[in-house]
Protein backbone atom coordinates (compact mmCIF):
# COMPACT_ATOMS: atom_id res chain seq x y z
CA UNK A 1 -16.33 55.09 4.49
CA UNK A 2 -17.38 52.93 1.66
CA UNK A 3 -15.76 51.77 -1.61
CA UNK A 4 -12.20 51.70 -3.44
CA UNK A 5 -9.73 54.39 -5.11
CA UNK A 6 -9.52 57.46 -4.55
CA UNK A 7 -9.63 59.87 -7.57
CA UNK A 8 -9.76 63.64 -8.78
CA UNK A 9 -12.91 65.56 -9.82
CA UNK A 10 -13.45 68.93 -10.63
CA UNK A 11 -13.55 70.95 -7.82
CA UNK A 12 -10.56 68.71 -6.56
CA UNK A 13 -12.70 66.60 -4.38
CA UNK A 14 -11.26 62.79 -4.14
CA UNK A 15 -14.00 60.34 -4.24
CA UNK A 16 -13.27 57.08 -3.93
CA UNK A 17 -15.78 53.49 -4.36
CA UNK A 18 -18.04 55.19 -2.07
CA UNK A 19 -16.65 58.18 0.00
CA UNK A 20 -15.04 61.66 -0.65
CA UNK A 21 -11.94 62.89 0.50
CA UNK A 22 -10.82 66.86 0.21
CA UNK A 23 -7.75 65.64 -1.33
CA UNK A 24 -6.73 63.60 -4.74
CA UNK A 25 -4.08 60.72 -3.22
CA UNK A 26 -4.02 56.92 -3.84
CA UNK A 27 -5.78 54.80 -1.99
CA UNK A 28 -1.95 54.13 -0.18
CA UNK A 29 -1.89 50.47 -1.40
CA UNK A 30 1.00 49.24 -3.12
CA UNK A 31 1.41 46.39 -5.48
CA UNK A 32 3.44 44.32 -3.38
CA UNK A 33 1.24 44.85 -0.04
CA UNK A 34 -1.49 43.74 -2.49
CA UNK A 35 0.30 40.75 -3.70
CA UNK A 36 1.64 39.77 -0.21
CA UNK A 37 -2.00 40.47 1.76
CA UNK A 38 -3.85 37.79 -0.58
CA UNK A 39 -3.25 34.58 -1.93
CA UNK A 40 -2.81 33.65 -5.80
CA UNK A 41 -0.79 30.03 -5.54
CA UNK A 42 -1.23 29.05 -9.51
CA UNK A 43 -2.71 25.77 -8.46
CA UNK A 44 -5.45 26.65 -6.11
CA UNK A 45 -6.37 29.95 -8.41
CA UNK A 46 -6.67 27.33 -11.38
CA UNK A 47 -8.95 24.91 -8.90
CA UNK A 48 -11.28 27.70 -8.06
CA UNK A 49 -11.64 28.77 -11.60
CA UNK A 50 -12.91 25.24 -12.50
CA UNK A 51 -15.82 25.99 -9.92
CA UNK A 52 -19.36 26.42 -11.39
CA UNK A 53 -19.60 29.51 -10.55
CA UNK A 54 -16.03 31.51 -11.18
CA UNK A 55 -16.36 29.33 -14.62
CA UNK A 56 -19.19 31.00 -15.41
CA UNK A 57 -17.63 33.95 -15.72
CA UNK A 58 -14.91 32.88 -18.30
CA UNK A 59 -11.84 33.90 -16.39
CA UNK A 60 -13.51 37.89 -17.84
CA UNK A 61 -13.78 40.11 -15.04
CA UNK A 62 -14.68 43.78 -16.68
CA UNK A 63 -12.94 46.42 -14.86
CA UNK A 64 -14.89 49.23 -13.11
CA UNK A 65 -14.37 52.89 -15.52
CA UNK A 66 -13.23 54.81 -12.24
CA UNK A 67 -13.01 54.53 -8.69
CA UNK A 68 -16.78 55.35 -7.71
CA UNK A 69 -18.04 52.39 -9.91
CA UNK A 70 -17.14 48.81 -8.16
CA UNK A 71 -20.71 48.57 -7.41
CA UNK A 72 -22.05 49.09 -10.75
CA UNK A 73 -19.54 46.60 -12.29
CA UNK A 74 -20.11 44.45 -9.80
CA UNK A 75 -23.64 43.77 -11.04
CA UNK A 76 -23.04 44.21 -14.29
CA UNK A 77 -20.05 41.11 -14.29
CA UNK A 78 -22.61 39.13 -12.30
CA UNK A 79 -25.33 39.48 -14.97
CA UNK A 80 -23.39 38.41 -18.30
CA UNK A 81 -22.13 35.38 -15.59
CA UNK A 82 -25.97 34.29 -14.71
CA UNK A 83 -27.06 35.48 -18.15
CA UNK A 84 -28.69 38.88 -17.64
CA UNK A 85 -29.13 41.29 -20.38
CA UNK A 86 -27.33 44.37 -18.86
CA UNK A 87 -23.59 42.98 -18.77
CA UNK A 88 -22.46 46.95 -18.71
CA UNK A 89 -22.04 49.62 -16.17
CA UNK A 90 -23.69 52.04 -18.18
CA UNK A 91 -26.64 49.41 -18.69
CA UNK A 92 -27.12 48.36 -15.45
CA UNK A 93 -27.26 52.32 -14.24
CA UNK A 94 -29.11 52.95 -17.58
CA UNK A 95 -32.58 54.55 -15.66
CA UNK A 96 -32.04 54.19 -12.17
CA UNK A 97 -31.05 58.06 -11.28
CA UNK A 98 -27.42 56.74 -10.14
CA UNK A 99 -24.30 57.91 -10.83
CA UNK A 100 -25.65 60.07 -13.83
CA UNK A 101 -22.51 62.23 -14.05
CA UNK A 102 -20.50 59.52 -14.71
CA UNK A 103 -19.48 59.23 -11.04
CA UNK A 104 -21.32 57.45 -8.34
CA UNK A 105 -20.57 60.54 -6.09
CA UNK A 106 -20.25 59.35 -2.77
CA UNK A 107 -20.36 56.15 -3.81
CA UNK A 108 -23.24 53.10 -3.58
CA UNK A 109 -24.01 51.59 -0.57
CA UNK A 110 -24.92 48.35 -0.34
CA UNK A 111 -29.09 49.19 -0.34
CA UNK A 112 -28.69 51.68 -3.16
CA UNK A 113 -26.49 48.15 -5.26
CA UNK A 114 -29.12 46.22 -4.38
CA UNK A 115 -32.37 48.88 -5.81
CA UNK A 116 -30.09 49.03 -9.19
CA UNK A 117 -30.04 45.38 -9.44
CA UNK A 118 -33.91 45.32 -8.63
CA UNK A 119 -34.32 47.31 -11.18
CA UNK A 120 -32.53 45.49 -14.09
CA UNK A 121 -33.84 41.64 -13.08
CA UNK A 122 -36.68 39.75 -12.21
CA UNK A 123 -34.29 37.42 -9.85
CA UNK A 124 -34.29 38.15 -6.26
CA UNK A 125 -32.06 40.47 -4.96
CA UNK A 126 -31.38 40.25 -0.90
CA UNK A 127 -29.24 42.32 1.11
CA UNK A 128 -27.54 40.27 3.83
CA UNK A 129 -25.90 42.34 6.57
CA UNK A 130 -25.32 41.84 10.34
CA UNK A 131 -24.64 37.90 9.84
CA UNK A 132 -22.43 36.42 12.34
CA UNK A 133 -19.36 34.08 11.27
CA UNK A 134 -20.98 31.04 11.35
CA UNK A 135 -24.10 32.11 8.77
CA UNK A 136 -20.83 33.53 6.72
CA UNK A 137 -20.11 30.36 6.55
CA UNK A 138 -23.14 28.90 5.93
CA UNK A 139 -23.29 31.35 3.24
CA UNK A 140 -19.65 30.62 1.67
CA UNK A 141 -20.74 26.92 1.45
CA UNK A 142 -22.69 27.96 -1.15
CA UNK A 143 -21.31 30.72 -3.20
CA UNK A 144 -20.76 27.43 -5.70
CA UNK A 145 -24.06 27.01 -6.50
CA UNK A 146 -24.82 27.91 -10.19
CA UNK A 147 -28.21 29.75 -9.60
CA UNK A 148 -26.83 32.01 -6.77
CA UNK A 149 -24.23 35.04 -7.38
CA UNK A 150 -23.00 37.17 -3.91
CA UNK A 151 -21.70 40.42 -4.21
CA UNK A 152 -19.36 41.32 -1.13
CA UNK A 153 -19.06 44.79 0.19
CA UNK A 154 -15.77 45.21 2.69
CA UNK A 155 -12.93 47.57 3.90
CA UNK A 156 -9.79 46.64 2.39
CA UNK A 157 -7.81 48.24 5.24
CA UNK A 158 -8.78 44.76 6.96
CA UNK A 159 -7.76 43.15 4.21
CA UNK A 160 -4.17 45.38 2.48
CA UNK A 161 -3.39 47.45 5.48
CA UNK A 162 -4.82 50.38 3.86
CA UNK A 163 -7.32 51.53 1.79
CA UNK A 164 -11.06 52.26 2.12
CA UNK A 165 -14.37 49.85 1.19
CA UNK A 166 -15.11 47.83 -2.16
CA UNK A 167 -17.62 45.70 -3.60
CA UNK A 168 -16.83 42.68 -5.61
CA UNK A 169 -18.11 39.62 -6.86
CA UNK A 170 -17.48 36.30 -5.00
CA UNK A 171 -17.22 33.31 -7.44
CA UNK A 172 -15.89 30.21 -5.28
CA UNK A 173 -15.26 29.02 -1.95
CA UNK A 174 -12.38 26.02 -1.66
CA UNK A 175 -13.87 24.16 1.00
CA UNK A 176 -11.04 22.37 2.23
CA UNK A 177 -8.59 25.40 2.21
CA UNK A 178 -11.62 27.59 4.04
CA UNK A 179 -10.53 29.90 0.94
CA UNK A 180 -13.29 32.32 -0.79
CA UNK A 181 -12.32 33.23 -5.05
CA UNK A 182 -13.18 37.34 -4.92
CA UNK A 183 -13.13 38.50 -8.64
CA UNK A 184 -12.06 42.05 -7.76
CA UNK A 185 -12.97 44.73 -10.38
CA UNK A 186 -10.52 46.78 -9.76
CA UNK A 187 -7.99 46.12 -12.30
CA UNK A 188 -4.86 47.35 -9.67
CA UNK A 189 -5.95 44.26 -7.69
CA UNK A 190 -7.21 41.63 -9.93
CA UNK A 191 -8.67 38.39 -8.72
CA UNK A 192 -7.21 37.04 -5.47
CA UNK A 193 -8.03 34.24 -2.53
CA UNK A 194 -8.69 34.63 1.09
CA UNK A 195 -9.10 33.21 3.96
CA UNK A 196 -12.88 33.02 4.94
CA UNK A 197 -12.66 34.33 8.32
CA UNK A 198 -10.34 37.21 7.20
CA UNK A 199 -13.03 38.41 4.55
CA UNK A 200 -15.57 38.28 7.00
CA UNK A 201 -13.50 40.43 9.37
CA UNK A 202 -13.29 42.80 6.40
CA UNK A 203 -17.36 42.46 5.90
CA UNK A 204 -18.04 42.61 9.01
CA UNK A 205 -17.15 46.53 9.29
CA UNK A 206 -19.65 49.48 9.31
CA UNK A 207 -20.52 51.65 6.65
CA UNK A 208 -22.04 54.80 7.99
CA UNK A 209 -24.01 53.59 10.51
CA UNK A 210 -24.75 50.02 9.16
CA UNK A 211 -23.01 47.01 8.54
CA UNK A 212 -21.31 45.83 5.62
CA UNK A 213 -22.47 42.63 4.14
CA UNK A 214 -23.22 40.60 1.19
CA UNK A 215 -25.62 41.20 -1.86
CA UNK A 216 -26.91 38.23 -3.36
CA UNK A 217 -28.93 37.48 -6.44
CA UNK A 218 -30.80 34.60 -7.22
């Protein structure tokens, strides 16, 4: 299982951020299990705003176009916040052989997210999988740091109870609240605030036969 909504396509296949179902349903996540599974106090969403990195970005997160594109978006909101070129799905795919229908069909694993952002920068692109909680950590510590961007790739059933995986931009860790800022681009979940260890439980889930992680660009 990989990434996000489930939706219909032709033949009536459901593919969601990164798998297929044989049916078209929801992804079984409601608004209030979303609002009650994540944390969006006014005060400490304002704080992590004010971070270098989540101000970067404008308080402008572009939604994906459908359910198979979190990835795609994902690099493309990262870009226009680090001051790439390609700021758009369609730009950042533009080339690549991805998701040329218009749907990433099965969705983009976390390799594939990191050749399309190859492809589009002359930063370096690393995928970081099989970490253990403490290089998390390690890792969280610096998602403030204005030359770095992380992309996480997780399971929201971890997260909301249900629903399948996602990738999203991370744009501030509050330190003293262990709390990490994910800009989701899904526009049915909008950004929210975590606990660190509980978004590592969600990263630290398999997809296919490897491990979830973090992309990051720098």
């Amino acid at each position: 299982m990989k990434r996000g909504l489930v939706f219909a396509i032709a033949v009536g296949v459901g593919v969601l951020c990164g798998a297929t179902y044989f049916a078209a349903v929801p992804s079984g996540v409601s608004s209030e299990a979303i609002q009650s599974a994540v944390i969006r106090t006014p005060e400490l969403m304002d704080r992590a705003w004010q971070l270098p990195v989540a101000a970067s970005f404008g308080k402008d997160v572009t939604w994906q176009s459908n359910g198979s594109r979190c990835g795609p978006a994902s690099i493309a909101n990262a870009f226009r916040s680090i001051g790439e070129e390609e700021t758009t799905e369609a730009e950042v795919l533009e080339g690549t052989g991805k998701c040329w229908t218009g749907f990433c069909f099965m969705g983009l694993t976390l390799d594939e997210l990191a050749e399309v952002a190859r492809a589009k920068t002359g930063r370096e692109v690393s995928v970081l999988r099989d970490l253990t909680a403490e290089e998390f950590h390690d890792h969280m510590k610096r998602a403030n740091d204005p030359g770095r961007r992380y992309i996480v790739n997780f399971t929201r059933e971890k997260i909301f109870g249900a629903g399948v995986g996602h990738h999203s931009p991370i744009a501030a860790y509050l330190e003293a609240e262990d709390m990490v800022f994910v800009l989701d681009v899904n526009e049915d979940y909008k950004p929210w605030l975590i606990e660190r260890e509980r978004l590592f439980s969600a990263m630290d889930t398999f997809d296919g036969e490897k491990k979830r992680g973090l992309l990051l660009i720098e």
